[in-house]
N, C-alpha and C. Protein backbone atom coordinates (compact mmCIF):
# COMPACT_ATOMS: atom_id res chain seq x y z
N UNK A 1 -15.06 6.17 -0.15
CA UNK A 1 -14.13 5.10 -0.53
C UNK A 1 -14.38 4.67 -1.97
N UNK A 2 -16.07 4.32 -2.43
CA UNK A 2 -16.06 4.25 -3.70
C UNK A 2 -15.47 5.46 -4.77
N UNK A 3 -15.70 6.46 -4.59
CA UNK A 3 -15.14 7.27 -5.11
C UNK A 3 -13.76 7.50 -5.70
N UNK A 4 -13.28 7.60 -4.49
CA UNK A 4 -11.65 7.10 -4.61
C UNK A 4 -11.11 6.06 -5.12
N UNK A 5 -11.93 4.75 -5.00
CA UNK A 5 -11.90 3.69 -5.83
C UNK A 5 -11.47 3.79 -7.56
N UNK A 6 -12.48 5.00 -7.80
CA UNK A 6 -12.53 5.15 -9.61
C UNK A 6 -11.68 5.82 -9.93
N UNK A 7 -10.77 6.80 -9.32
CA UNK A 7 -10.16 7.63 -9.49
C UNK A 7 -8.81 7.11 -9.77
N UNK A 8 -8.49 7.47 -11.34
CA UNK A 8 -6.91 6.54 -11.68
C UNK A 8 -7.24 5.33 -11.67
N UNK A 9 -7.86 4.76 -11.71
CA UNK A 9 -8.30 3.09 -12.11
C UNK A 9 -7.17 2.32 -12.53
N UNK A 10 -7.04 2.27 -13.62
CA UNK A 10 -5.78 1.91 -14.55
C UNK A 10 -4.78 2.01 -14.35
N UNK A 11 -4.26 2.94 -13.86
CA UNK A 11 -3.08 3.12 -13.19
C UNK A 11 -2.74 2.67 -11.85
N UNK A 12 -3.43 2.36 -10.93
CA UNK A 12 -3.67 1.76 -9.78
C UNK A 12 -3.61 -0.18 -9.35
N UNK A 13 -4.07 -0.42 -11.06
CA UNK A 13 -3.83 -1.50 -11.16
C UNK A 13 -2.97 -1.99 -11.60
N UNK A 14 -2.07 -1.34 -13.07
CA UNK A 14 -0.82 -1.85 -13.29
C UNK A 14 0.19 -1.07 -11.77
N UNK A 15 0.04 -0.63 -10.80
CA UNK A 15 0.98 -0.30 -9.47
C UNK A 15 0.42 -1.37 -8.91
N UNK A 16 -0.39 -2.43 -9.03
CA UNK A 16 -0.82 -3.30 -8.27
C UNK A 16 -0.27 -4.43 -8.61
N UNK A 17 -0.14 -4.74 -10.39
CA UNK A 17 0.47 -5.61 -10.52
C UNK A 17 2.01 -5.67 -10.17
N UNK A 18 2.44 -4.31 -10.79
CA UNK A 18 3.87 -4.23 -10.60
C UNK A 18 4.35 -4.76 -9.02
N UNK A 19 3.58 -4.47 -7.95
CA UNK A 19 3.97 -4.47 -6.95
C UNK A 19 3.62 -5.88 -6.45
N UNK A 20 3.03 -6.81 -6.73
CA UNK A 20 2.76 -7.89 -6.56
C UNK A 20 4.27 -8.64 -7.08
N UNK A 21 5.25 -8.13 -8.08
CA UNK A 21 6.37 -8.99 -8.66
C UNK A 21 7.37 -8.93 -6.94
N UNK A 22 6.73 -7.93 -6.43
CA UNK A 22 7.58 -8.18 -4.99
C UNK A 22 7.76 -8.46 -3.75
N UNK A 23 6.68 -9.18 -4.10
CA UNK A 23 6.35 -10.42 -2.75
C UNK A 23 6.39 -11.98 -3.42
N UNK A 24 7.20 -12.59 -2.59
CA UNK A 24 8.06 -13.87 -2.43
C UNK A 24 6.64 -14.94 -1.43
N UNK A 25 6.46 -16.12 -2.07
CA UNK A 25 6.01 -17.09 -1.51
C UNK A 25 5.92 -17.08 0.32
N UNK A 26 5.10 -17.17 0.70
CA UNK A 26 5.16 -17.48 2.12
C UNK A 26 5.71 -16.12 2.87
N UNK A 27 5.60 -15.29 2.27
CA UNK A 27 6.09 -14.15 3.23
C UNK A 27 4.84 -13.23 3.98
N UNK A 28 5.00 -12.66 4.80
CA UNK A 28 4.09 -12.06 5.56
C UNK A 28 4.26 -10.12 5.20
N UNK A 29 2.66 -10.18 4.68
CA UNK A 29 2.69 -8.70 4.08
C UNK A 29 1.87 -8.02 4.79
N UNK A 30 1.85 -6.45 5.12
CA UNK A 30 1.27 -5.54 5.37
C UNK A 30 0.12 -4.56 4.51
N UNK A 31 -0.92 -4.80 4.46
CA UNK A 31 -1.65 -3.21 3.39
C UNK A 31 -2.36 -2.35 4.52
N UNK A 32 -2.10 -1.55 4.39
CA UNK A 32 -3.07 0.02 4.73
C UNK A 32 -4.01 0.05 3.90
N UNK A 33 -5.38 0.72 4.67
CA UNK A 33 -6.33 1.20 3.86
C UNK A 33 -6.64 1.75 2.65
N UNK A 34 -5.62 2.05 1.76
CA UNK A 34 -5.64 2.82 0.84
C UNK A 34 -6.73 1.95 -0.55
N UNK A 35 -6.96 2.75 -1.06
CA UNK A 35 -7.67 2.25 -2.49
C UNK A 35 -6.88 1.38 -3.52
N UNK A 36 -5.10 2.03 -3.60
CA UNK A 36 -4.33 1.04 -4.62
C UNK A 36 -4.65 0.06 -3.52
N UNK A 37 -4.02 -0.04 -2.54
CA UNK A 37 -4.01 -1.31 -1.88
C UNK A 37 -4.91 -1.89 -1.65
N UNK A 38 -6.32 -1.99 -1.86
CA UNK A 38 -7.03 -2.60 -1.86
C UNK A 38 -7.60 -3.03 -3.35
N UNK A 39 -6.80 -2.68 -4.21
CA UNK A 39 -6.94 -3.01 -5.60
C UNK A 39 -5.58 -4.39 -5.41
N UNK A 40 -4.60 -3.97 -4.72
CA UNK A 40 -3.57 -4.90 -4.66
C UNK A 40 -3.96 -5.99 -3.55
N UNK A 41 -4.84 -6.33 -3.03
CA UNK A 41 -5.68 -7.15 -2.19
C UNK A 41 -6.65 -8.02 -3.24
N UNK A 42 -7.21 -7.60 -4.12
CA UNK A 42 -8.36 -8.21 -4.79
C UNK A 42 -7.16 -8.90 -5.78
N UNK A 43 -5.91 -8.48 -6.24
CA UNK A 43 -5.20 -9.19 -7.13
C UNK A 43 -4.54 -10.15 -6.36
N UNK A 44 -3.98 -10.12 -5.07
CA UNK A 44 -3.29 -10.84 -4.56
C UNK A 44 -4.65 -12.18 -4.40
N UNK A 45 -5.68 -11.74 -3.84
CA UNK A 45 -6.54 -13.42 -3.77
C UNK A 45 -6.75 -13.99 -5.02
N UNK A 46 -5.96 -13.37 -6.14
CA UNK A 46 -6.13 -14.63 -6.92
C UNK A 46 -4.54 -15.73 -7.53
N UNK A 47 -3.57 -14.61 -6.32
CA UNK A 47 -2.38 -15.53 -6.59
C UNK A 47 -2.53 -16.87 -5.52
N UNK A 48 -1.94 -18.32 -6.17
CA UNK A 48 -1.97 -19.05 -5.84
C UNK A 48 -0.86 -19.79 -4.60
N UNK A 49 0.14 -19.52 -3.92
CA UNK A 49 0.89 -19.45 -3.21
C UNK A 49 0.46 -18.86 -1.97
N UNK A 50 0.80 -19.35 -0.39
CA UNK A 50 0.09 -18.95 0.43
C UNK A 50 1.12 -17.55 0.76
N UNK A 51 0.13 -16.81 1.46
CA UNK A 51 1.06 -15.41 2.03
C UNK A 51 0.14 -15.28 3.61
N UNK A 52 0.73 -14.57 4.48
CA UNK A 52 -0.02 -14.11 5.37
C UNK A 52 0.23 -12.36 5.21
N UNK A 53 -1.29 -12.07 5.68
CA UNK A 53 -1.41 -10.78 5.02
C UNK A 53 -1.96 -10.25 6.59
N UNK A 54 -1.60 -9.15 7.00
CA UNK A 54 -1.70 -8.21 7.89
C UNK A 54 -2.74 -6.99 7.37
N UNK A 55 -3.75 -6.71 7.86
CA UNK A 55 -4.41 -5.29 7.06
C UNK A 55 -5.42 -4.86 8.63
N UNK A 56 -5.81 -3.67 8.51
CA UNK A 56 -6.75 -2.52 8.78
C UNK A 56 -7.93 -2.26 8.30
N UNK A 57 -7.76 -2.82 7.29
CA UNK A 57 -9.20 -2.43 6.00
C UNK A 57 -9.63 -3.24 6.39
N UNK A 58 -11.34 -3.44 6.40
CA UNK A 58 -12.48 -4.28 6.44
C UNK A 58 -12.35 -4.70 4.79
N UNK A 59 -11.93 -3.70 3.89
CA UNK A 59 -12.52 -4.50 2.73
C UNK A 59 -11.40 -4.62 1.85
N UNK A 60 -10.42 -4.78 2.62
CA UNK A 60 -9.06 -5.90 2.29
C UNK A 60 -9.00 -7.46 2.74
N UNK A 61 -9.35 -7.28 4.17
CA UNK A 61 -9.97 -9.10 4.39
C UNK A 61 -10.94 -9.50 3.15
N UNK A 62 -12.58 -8.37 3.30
CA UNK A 62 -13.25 -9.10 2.58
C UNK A 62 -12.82 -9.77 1.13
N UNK A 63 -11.82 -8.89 0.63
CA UNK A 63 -11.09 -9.64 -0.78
C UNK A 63 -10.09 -11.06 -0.60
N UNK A 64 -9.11 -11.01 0.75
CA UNK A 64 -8.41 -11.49 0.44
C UNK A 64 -9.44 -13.06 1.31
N UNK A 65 -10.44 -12.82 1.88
CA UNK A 65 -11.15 -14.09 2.57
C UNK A 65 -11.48 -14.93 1.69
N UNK A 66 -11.36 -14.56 0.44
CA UNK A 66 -11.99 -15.86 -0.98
C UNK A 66 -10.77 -16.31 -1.52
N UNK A 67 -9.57 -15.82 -0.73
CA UNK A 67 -8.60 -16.93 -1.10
C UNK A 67 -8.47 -17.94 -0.07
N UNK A 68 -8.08 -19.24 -0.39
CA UNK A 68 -8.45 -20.04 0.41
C UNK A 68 -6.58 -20.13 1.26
N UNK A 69 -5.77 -20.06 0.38
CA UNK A 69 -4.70 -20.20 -0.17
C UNK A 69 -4.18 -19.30 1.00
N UNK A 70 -4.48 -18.13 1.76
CA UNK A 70 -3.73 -16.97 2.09
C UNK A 70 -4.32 -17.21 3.77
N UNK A 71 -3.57 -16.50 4.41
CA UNK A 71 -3.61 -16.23 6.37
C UNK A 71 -4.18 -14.73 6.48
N UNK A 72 -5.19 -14.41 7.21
CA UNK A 72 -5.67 -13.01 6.69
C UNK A 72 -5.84 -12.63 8.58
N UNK A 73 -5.05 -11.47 8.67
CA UNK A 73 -4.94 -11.29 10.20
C UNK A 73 -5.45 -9.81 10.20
N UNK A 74 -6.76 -9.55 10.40
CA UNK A 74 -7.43 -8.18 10.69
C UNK A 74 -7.02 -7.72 11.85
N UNK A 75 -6.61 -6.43 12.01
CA UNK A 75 -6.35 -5.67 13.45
C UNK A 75 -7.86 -5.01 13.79
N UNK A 76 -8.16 -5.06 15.31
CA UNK A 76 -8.87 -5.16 15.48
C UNK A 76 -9.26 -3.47 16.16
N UNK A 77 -10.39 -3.23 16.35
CA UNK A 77 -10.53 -1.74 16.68
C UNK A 77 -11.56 -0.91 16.42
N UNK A 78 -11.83 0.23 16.66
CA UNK A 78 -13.32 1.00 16.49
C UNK A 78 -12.96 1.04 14.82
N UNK A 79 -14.13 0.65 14.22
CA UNK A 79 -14.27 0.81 12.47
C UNK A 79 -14.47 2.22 12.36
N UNK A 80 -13.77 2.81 11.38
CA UNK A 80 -14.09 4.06 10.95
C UNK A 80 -14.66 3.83 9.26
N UNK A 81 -16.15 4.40 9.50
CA UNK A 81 -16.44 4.62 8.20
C UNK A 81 -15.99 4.80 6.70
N UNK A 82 -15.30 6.12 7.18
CA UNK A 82 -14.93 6.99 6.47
C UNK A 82 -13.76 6.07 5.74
N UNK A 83 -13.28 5.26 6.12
CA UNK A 83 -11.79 4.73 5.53
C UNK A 83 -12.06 3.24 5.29
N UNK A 84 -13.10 2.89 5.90
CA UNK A 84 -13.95 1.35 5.97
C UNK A 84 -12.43 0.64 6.42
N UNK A 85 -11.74 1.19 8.11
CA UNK A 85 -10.87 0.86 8.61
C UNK A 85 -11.14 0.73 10.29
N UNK A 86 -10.33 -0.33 10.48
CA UNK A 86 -9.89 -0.07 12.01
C UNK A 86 -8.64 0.63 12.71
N UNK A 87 -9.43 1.42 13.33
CA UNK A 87 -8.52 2.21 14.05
C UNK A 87 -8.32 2.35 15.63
N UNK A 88 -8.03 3.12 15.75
CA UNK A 88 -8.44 3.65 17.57
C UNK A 88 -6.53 3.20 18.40
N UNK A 89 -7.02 2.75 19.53
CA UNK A 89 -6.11 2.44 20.63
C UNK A 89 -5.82 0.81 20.25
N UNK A 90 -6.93 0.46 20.03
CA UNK A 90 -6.89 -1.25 19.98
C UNK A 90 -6.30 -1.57 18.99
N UNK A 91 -6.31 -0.95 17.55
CA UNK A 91 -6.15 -0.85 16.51
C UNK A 91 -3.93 -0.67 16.07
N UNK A 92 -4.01 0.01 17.09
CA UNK A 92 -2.56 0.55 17.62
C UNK A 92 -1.92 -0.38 18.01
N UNK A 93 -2.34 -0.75 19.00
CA UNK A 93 -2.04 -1.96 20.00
C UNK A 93 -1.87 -2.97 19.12
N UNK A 94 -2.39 -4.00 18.91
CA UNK A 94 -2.62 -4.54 17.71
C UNK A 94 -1.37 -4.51 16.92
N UNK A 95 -1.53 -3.39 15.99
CA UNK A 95 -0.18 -3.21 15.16
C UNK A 95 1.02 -3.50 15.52
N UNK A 96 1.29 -3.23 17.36
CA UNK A 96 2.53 -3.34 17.40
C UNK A 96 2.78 -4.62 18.00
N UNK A 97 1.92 -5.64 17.98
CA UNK A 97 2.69 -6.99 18.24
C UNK A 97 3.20 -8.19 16.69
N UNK A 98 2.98 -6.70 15.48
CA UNK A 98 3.25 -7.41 13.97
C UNK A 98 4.61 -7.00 13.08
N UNK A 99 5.55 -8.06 13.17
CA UNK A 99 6.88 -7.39 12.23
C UNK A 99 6.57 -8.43 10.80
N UNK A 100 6.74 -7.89 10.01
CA UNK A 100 6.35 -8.10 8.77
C UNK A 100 7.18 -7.87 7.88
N UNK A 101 7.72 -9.35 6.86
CA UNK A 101 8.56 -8.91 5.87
C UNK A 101 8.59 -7.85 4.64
N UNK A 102 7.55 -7.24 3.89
CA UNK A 102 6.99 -6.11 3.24
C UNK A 102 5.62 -5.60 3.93
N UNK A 103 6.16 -3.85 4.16
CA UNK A 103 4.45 -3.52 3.81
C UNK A 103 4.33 -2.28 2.92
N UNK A 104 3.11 -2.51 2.58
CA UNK A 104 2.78 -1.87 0.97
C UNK A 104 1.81 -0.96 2.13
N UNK A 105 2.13 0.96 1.87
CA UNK A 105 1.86 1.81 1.73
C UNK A 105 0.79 2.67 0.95
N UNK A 106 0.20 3.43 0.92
CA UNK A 106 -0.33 4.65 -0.39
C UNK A 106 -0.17 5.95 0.81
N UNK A 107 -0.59 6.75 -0.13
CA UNK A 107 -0.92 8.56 0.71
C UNK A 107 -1.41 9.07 -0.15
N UNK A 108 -1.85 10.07 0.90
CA UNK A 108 -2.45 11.07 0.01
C UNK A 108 -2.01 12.45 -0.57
N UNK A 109 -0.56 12.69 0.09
CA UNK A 109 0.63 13.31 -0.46
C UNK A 109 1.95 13.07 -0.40
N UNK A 110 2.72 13.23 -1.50
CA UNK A 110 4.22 12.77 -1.13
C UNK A 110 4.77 13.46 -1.54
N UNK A 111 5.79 14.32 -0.97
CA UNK A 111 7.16 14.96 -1.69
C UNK A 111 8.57 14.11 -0.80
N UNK A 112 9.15 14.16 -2.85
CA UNK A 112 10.28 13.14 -2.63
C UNK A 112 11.16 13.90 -1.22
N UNK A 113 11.14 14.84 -1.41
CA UNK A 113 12.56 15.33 -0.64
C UNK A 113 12.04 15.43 1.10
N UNK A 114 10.60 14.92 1.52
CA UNK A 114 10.40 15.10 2.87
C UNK A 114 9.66 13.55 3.55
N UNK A 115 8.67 12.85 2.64
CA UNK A 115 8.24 12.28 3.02
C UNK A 115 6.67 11.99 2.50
N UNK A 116 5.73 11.32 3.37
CA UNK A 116 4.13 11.30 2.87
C UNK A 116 4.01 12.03 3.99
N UNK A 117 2.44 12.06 3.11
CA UNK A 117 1.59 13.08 4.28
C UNK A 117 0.01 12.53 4.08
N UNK A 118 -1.14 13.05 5.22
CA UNK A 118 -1.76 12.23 5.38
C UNK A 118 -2.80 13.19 5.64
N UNK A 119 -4.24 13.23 5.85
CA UNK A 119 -5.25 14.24 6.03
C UNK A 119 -6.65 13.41 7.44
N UNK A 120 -6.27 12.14 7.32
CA UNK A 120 -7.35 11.58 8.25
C UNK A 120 -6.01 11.09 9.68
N UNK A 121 -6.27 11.75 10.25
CA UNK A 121 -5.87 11.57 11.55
C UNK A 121 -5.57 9.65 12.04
N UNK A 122 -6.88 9.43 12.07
CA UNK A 122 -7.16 7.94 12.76
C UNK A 122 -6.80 7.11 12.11
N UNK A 123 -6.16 6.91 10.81
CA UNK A 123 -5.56 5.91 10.40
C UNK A 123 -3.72 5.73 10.21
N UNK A 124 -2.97 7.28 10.25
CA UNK A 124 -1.77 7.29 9.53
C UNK A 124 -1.26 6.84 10.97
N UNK A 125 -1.36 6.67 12.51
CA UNK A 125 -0.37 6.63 13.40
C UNK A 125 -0.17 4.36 13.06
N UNK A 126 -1.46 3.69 12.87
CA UNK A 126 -1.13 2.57 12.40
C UNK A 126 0.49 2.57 11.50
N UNK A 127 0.20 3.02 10.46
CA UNK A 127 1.18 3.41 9.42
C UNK A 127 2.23 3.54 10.17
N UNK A 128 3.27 4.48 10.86
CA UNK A 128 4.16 4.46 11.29
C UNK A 128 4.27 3.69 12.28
N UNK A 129 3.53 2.77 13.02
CA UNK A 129 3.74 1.55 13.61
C UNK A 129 4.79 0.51 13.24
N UNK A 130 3.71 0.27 12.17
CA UNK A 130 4.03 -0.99 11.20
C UNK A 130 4.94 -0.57 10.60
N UNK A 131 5.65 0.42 10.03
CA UNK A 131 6.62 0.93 8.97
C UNK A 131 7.77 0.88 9.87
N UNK A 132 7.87 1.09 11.50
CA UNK A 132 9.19 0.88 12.21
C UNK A 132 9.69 -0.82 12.37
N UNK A 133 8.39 -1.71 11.85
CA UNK A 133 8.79 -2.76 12.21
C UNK A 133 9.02 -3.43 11.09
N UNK A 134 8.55 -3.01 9.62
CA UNK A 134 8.56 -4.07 8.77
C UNK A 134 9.96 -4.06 7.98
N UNK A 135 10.86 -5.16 7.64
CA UNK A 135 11.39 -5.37 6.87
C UNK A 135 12.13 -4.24 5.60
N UNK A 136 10.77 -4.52 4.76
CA UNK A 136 10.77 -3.31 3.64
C UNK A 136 9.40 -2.64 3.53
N UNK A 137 9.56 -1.21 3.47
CA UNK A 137 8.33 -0.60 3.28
C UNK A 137 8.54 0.24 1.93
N UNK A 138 7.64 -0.25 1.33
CA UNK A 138 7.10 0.02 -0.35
C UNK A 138 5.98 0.99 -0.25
N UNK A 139 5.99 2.16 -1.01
CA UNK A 139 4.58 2.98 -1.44
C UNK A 139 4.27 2.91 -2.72
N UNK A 140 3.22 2.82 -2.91
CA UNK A 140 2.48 2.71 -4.22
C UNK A 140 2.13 3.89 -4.35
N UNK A 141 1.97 4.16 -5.09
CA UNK A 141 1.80 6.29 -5.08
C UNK A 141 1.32 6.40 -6.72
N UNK A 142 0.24 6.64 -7.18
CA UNK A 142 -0.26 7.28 -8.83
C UNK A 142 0.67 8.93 -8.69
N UNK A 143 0.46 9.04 -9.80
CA UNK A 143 0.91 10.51 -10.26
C UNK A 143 0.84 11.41 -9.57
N UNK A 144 -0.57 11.32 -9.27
CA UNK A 144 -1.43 12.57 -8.46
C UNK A 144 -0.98 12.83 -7.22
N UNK A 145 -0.30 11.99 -6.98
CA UNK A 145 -0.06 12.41 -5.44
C UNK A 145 1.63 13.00 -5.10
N UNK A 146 2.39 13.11 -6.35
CA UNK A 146 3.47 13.81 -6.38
C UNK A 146 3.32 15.34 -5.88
N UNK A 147 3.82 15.82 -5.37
CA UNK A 147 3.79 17.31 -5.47
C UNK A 147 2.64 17.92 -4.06
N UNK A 148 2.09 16.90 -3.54
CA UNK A 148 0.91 17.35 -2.70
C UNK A 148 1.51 17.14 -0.82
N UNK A 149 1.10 18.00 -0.32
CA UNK A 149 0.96 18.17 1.35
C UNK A 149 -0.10 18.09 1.99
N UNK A 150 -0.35 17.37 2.53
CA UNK A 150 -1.48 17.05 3.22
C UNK A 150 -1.30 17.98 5.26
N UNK A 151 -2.54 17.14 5.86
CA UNK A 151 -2.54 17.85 6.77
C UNK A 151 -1.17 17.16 8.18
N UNK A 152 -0.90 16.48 7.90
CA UNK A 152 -0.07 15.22 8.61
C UNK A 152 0.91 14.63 8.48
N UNK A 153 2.32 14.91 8.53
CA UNK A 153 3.49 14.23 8.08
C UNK A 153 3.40 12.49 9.05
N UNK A 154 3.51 11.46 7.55
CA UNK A 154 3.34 10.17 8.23
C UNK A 154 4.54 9.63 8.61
N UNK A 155 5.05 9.29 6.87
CA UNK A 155 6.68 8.83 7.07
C UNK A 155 7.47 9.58 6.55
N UNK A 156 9.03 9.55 6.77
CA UNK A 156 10.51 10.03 6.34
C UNK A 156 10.67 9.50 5.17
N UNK A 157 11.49 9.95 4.33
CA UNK A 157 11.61 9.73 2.96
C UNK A 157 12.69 8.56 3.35
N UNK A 158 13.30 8.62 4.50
CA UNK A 158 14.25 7.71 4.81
C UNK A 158 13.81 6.08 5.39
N UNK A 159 12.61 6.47 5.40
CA UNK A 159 11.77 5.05 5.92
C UNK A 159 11.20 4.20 5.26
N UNK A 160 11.28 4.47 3.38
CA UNK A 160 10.77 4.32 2.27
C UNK A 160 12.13 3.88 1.54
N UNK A 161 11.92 2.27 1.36
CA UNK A 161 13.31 1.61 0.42
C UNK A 161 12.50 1.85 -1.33
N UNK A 162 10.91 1.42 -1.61
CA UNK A 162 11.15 1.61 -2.60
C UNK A 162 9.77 2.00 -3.21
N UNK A 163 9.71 2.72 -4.34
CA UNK A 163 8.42 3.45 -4.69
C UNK A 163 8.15 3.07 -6.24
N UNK A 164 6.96 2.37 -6.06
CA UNK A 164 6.24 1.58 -7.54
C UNK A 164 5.01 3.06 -7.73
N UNK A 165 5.07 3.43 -8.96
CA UNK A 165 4.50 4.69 -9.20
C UNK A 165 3.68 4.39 -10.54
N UNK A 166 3.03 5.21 -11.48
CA UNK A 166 2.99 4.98 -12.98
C UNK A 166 3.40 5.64 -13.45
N UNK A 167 3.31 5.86 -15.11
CA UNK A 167 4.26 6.40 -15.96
C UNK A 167 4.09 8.35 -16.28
N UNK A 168 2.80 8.44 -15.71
CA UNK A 168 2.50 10.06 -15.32
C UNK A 168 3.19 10.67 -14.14
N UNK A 169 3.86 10.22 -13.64
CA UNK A 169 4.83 10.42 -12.32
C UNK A 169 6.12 11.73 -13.07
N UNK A 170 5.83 12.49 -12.48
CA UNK A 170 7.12 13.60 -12.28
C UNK A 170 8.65 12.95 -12.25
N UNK A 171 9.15 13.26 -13.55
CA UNK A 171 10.66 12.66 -13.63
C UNK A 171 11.51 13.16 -12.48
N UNK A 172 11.65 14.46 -12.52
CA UNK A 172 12.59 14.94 -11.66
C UNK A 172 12.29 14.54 -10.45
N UNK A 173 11.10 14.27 -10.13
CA UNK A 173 10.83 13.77 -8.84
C UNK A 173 11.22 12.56 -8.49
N UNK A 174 11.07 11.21 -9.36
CA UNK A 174 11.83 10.13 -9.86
C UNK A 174 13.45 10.52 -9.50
N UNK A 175 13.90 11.02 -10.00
CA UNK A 175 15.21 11.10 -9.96
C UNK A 175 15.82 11.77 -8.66
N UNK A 176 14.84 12.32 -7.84
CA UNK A 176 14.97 12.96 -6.37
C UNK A 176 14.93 11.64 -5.89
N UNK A 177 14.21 10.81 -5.89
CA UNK A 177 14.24 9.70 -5.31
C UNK A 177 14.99 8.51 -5.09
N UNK A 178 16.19 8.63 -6.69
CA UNK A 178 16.84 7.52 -6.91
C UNK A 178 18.62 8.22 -6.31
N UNK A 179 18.48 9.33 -6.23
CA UNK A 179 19.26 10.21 -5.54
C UNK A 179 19.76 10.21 -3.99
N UNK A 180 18.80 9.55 -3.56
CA UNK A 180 18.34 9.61 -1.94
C UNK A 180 18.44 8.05 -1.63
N UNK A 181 18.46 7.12 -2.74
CA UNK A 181 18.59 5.75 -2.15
C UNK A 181 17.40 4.88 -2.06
N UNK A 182 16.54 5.64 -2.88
CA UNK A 182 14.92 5.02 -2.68
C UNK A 182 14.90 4.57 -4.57
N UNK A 183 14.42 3.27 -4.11
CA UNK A 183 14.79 2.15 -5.46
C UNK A 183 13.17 3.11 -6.39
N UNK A 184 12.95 2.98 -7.41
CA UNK A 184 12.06 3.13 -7.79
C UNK A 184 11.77 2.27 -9.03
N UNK A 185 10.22 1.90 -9.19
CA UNK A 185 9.95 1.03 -10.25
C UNK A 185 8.42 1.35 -11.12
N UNK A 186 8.59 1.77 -12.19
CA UNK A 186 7.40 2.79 -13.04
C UNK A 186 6.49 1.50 -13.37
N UNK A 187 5.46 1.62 -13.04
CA UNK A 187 4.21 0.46 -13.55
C UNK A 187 3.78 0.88 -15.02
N UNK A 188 4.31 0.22 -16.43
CA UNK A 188 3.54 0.56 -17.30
C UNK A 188 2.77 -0.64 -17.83
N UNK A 189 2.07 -0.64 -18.64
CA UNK A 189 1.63 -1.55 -20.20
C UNK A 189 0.43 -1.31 -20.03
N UNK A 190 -0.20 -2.47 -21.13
CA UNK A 190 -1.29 -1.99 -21.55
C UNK A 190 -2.62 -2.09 -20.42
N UNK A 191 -3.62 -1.44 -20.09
CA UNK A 191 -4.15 -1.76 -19.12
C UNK A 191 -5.56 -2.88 -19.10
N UNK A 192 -5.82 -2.89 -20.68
CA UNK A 192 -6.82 -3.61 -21.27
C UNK A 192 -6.41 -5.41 -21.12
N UNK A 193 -5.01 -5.54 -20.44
CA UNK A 193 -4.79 -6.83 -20.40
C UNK A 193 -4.69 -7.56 -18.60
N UNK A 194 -4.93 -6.43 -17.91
CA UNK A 194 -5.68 -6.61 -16.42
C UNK A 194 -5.95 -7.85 -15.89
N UNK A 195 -6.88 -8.47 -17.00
CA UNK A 195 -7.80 -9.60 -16.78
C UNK A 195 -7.47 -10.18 -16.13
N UNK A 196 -6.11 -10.77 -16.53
CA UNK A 196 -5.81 -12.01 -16.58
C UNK A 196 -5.19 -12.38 -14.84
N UNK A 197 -4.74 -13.47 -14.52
CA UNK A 197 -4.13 -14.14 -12.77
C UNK A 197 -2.85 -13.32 -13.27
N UNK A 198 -2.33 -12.48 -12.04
CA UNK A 198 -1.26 -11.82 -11.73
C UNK A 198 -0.37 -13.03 -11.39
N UNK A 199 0.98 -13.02 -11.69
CA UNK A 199 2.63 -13.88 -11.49
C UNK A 199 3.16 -13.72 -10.74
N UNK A 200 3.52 -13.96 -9.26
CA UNK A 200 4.55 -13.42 -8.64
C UNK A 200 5.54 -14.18 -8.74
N UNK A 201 6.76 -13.46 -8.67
CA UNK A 201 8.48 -14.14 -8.26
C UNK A 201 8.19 -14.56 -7.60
């Protein structure tokens, strides 16, 4: 997980900010385990407006628990190491008593024209849980993960309203996307200005 953590840094965080402009006061959000999203967890506890936040990750609570400000609802379930997640049956279960106005996505492969894809078994069936119930489902996706197949088809390209990416992102692939009805929004600027409390609408 640390690993993955470092990987695309910068880019992970302006998809963190960007994606923070799209959550609304008081609304109830979803994150998956993923690394952006848990970069978009450590930014969200320092927005000031309450949200209730839905997650899987152990170390998405632990970020968002130092906001005082936010509702933090862990699903509960056998922890898997490997993803520093809950998973299993309980984990499942769980998921499906939660409809949620956004949930924020990652993968570990996406092609525009089919869908994500996924390589750890025990976490992606959460994912399509929560993605039949929420509202809007957003993926955060870096560059790197354009063009890749993994071992696991998660979601339909049709189950995906809108995709916050960065500016190393495959145009034509971009444009497969805006083709198909899937909004898209490129995270750029400078990344040296991070620092500062993220704004939401």
């Amino acid at each position: 997980m640390q690993q993955r953590l470092s990987l695309h840094r910068q880019e992970k965080e302006l998809i963190a900010r960007e994606a923070i402009e799209l959550i609304k006061p008081q609304q109830t959000v979803f994150l998956d385990g993923s690394t952006t999203c848990l970069v978009l967890a450590r930014q969200l506890a320092a927005i000031r407006h309450p949200l209730t936040v839905v997650t899987h990750s152990a170390m998405a609570c632990m970020e968002l628990g130092a906001a005082a400000e936010h509702t933090t609802i862990g699903l509960g379930g056998q922890f898997d190491p490997a993803s520093s997640c809950f998973v299993g049956p309980t984990a499942e279960e769980s998921a499906g008593r939660f409809f949620v106005d956004v949930a924020f996505f990652s993968t570990k492969g996406f092609l525009p024209e089919e869908g994500t894809f996924e390589s750890a078994i025990a976490t992606f069936r959460i994912k399509q849980i929560i993605a039949k119930q929420a509202a809007r489902v957003i993926l955060l996706v870096d560059h790197s993960k354009f063009g890749q197949r993994a071992l696991c088809k998660v979601l339909d390209i049709g189950q995906i309203h809108e995709v916050v990416t960065g500016e190393g992102a495959p145009a034509d692939a971009l444009k497969q996307l805006e083709d198909r009805g899937v909004k898209v929004r490129v995270a750029c600027g400078d990344p040296s200005l991070l620092g500062g409390v993220p704004h939401a609408s």
